[in-house]
PDB file of N, CA and C in Angstrom:
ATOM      1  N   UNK A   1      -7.725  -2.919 -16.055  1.00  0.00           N
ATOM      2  CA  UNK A   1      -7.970  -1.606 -16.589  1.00  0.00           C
ATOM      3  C   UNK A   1      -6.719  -0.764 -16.358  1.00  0.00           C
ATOM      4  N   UNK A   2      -6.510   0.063 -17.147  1.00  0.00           N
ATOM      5  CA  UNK A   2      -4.867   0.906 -17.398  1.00  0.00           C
ATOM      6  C   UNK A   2      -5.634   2.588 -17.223  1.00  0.00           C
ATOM      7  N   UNK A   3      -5.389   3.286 -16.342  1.00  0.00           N
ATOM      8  CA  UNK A   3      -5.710   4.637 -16.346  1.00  0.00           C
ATOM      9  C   UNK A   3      -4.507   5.010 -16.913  1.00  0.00           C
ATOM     10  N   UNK A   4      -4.739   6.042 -18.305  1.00  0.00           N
ATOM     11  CA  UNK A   4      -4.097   6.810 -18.669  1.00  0.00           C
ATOM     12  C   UNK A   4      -4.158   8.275 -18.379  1.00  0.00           C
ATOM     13  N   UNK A   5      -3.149   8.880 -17.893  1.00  0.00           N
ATOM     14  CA  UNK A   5      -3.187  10.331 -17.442  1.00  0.00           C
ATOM     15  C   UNK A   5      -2.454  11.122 -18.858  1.00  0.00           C
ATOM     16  N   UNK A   6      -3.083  12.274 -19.477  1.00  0.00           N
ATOM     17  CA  UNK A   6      -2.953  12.215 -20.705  1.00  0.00           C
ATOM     18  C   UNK A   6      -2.036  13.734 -20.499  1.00  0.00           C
ATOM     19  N   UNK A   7      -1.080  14.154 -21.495  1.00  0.00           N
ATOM     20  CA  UNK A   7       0.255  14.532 -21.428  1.00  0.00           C
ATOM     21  C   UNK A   7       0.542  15.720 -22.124  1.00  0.00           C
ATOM     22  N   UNK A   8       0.482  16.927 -21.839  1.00  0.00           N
ATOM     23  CA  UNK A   8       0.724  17.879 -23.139  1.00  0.00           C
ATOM     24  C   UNK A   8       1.752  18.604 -23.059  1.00  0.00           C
ATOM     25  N   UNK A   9       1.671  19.115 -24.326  1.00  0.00           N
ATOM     26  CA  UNK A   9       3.184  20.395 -23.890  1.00  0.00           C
ATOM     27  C   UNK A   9       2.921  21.336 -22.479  1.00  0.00           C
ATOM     28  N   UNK A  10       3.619  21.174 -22.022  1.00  0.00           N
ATOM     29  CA  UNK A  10       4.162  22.469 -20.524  1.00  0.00           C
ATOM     30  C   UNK A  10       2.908  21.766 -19.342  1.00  0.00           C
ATOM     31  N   UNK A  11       2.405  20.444 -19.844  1.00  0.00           N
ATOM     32  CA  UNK A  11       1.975  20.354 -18.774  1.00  0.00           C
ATOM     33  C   UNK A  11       2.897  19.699 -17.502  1.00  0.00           C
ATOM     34  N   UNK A  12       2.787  19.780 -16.343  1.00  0.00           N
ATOM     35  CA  UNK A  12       3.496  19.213 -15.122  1.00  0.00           C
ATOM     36  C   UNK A  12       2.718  18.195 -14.320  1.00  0.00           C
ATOM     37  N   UNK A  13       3.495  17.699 -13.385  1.00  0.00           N
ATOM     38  CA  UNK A  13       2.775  16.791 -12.318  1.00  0.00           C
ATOM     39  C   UNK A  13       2.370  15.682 -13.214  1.00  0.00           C
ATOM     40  N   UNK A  14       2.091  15.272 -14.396  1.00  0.00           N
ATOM     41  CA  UNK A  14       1.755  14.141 -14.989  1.00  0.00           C
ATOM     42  C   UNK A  14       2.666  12.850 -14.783  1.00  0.00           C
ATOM     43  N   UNK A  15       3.686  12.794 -14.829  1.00  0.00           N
ATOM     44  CA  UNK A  15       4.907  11.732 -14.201  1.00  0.00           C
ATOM     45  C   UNK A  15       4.768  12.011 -12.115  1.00  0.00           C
ATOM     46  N   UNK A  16       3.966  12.426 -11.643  1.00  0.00           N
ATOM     47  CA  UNK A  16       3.744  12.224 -10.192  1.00  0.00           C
ATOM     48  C   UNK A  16       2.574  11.599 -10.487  1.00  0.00           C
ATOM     49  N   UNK A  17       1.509  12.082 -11.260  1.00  0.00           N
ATOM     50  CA  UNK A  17       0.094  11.325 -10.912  1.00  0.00           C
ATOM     51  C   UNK A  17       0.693  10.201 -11.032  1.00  0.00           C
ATOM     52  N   UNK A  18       1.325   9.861 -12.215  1.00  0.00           N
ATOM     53  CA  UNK A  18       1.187   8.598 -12.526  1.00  0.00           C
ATOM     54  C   UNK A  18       1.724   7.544 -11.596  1.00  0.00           C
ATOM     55  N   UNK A  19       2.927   8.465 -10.959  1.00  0.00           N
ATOM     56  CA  UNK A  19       3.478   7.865  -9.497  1.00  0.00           C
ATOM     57  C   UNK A  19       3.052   7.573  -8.337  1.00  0.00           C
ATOM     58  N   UNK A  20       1.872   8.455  -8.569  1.00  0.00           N
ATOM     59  CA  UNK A  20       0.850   8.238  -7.025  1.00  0.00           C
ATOM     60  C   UNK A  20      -0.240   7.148  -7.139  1.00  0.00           C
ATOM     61  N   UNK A  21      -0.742   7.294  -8.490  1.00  0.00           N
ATOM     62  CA  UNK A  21      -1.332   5.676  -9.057  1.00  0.00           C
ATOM     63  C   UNK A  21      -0.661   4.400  -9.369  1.00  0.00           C
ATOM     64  N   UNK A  22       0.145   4.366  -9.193  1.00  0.00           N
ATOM     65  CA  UNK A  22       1.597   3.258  -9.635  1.00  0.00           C
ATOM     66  C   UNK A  22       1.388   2.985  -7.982  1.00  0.00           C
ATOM     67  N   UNK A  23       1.845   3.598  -7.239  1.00  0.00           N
ATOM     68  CA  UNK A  23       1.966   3.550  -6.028  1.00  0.00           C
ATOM     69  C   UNK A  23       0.676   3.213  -5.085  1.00  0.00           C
ATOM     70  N   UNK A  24      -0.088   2.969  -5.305  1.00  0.00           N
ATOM     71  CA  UNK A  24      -1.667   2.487  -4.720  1.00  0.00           C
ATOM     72  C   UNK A  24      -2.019   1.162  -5.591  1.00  0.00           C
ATOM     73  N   UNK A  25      -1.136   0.420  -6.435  1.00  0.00           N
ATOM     74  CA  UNK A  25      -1.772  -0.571  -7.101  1.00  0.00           C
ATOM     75  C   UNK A  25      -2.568  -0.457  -8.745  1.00  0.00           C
ATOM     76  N   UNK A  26      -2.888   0.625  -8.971  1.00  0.00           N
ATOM     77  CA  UNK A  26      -3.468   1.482 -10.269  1.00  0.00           C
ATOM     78  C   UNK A  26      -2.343   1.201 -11.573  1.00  0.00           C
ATOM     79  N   UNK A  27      -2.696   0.103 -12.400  1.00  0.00           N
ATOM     80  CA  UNK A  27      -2.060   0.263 -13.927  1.00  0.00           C
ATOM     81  C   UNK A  27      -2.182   1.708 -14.079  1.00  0.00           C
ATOM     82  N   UNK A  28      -1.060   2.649 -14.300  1.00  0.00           N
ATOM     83  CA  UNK A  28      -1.674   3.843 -14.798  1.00  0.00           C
ATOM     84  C   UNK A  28      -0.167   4.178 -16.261  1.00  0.00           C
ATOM     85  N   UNK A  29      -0.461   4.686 -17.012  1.00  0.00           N
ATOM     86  CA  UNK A  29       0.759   5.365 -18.089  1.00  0.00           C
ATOM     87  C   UNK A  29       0.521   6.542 -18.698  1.00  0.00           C
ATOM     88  N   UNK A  30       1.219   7.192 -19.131  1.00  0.00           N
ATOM     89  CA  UNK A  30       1.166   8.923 -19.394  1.00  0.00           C
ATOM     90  C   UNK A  30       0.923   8.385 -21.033  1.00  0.00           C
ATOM     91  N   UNK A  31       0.182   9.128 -21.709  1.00  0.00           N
ATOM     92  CA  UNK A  31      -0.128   8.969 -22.871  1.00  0.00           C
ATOM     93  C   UNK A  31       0.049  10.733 -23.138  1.00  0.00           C
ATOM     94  N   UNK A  32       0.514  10.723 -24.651  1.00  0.00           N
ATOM     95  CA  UNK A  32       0.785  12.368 -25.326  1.00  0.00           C
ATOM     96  C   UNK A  32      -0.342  12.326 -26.087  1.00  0.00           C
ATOM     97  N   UNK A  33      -0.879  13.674 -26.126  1.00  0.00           N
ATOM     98  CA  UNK A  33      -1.824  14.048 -26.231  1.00  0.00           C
ATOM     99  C   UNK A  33      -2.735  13.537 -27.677  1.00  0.00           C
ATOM    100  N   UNK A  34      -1.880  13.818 -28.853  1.00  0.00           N
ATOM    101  CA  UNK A  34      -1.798  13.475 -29.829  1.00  0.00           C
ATOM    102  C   UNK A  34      -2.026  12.261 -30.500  1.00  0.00           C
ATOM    103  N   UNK A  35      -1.267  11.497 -29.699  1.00  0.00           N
ATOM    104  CA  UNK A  35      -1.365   9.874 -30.072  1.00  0.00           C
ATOM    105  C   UNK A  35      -3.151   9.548 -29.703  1.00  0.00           C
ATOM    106  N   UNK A  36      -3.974   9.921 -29.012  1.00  0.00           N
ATOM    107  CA  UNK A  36      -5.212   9.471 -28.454  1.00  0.00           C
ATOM    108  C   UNK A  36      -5.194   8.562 -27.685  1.00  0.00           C
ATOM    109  N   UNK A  37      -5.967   8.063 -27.217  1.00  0.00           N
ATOM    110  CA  UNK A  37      -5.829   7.514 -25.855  1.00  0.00           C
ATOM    111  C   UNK A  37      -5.745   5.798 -26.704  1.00  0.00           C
ATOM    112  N   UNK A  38      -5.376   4.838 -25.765  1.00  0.00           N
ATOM    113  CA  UNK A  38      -4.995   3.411 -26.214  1.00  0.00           C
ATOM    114  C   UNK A  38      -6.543   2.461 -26.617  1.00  0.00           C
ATOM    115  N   UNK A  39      -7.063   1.894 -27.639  1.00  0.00           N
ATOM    116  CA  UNK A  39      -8.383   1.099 -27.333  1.00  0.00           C
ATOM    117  C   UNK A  39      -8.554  -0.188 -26.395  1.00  0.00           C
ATOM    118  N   UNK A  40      -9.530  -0.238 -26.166  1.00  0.00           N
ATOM    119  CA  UNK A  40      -9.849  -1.076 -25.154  1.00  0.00           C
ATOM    120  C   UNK A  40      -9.994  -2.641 -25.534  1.00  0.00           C
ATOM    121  N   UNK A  41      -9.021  -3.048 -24.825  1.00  0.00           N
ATOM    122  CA  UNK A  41      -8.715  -4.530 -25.133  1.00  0.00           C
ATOM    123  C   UNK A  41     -10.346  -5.183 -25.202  1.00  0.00           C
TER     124      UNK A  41
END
C-alpha cells in the first residue's frame, strides 16, 4: 500500500510528511492535487 499525502498550491510540510513516512518504512509520495489520487492496483 502507497500513502499518498496530497499537494496544493502554498501548501507546506508535505515533502516532510512524506519524509517522516519514508522514514518509518511507509511507501508514501506527494501527489498534486489535480492529478487525483493514483488507482488501486
Amino acid at each position: 500500500m502507497t500513502v499518498s499525502v496530497v499537494q496544493f498550491g502554498g501548501s507546506n510540510c508535505d515533502r516532510d510528511a512524506v519524509r517522516a513516512l519514508q522514514d518509518v518504512g511507509v511507501d508514501a509520495e506527494r501527489t498534486w492535487h489535480e492529478d487525483g489520487l493514483p488507482d488501486d492496483p
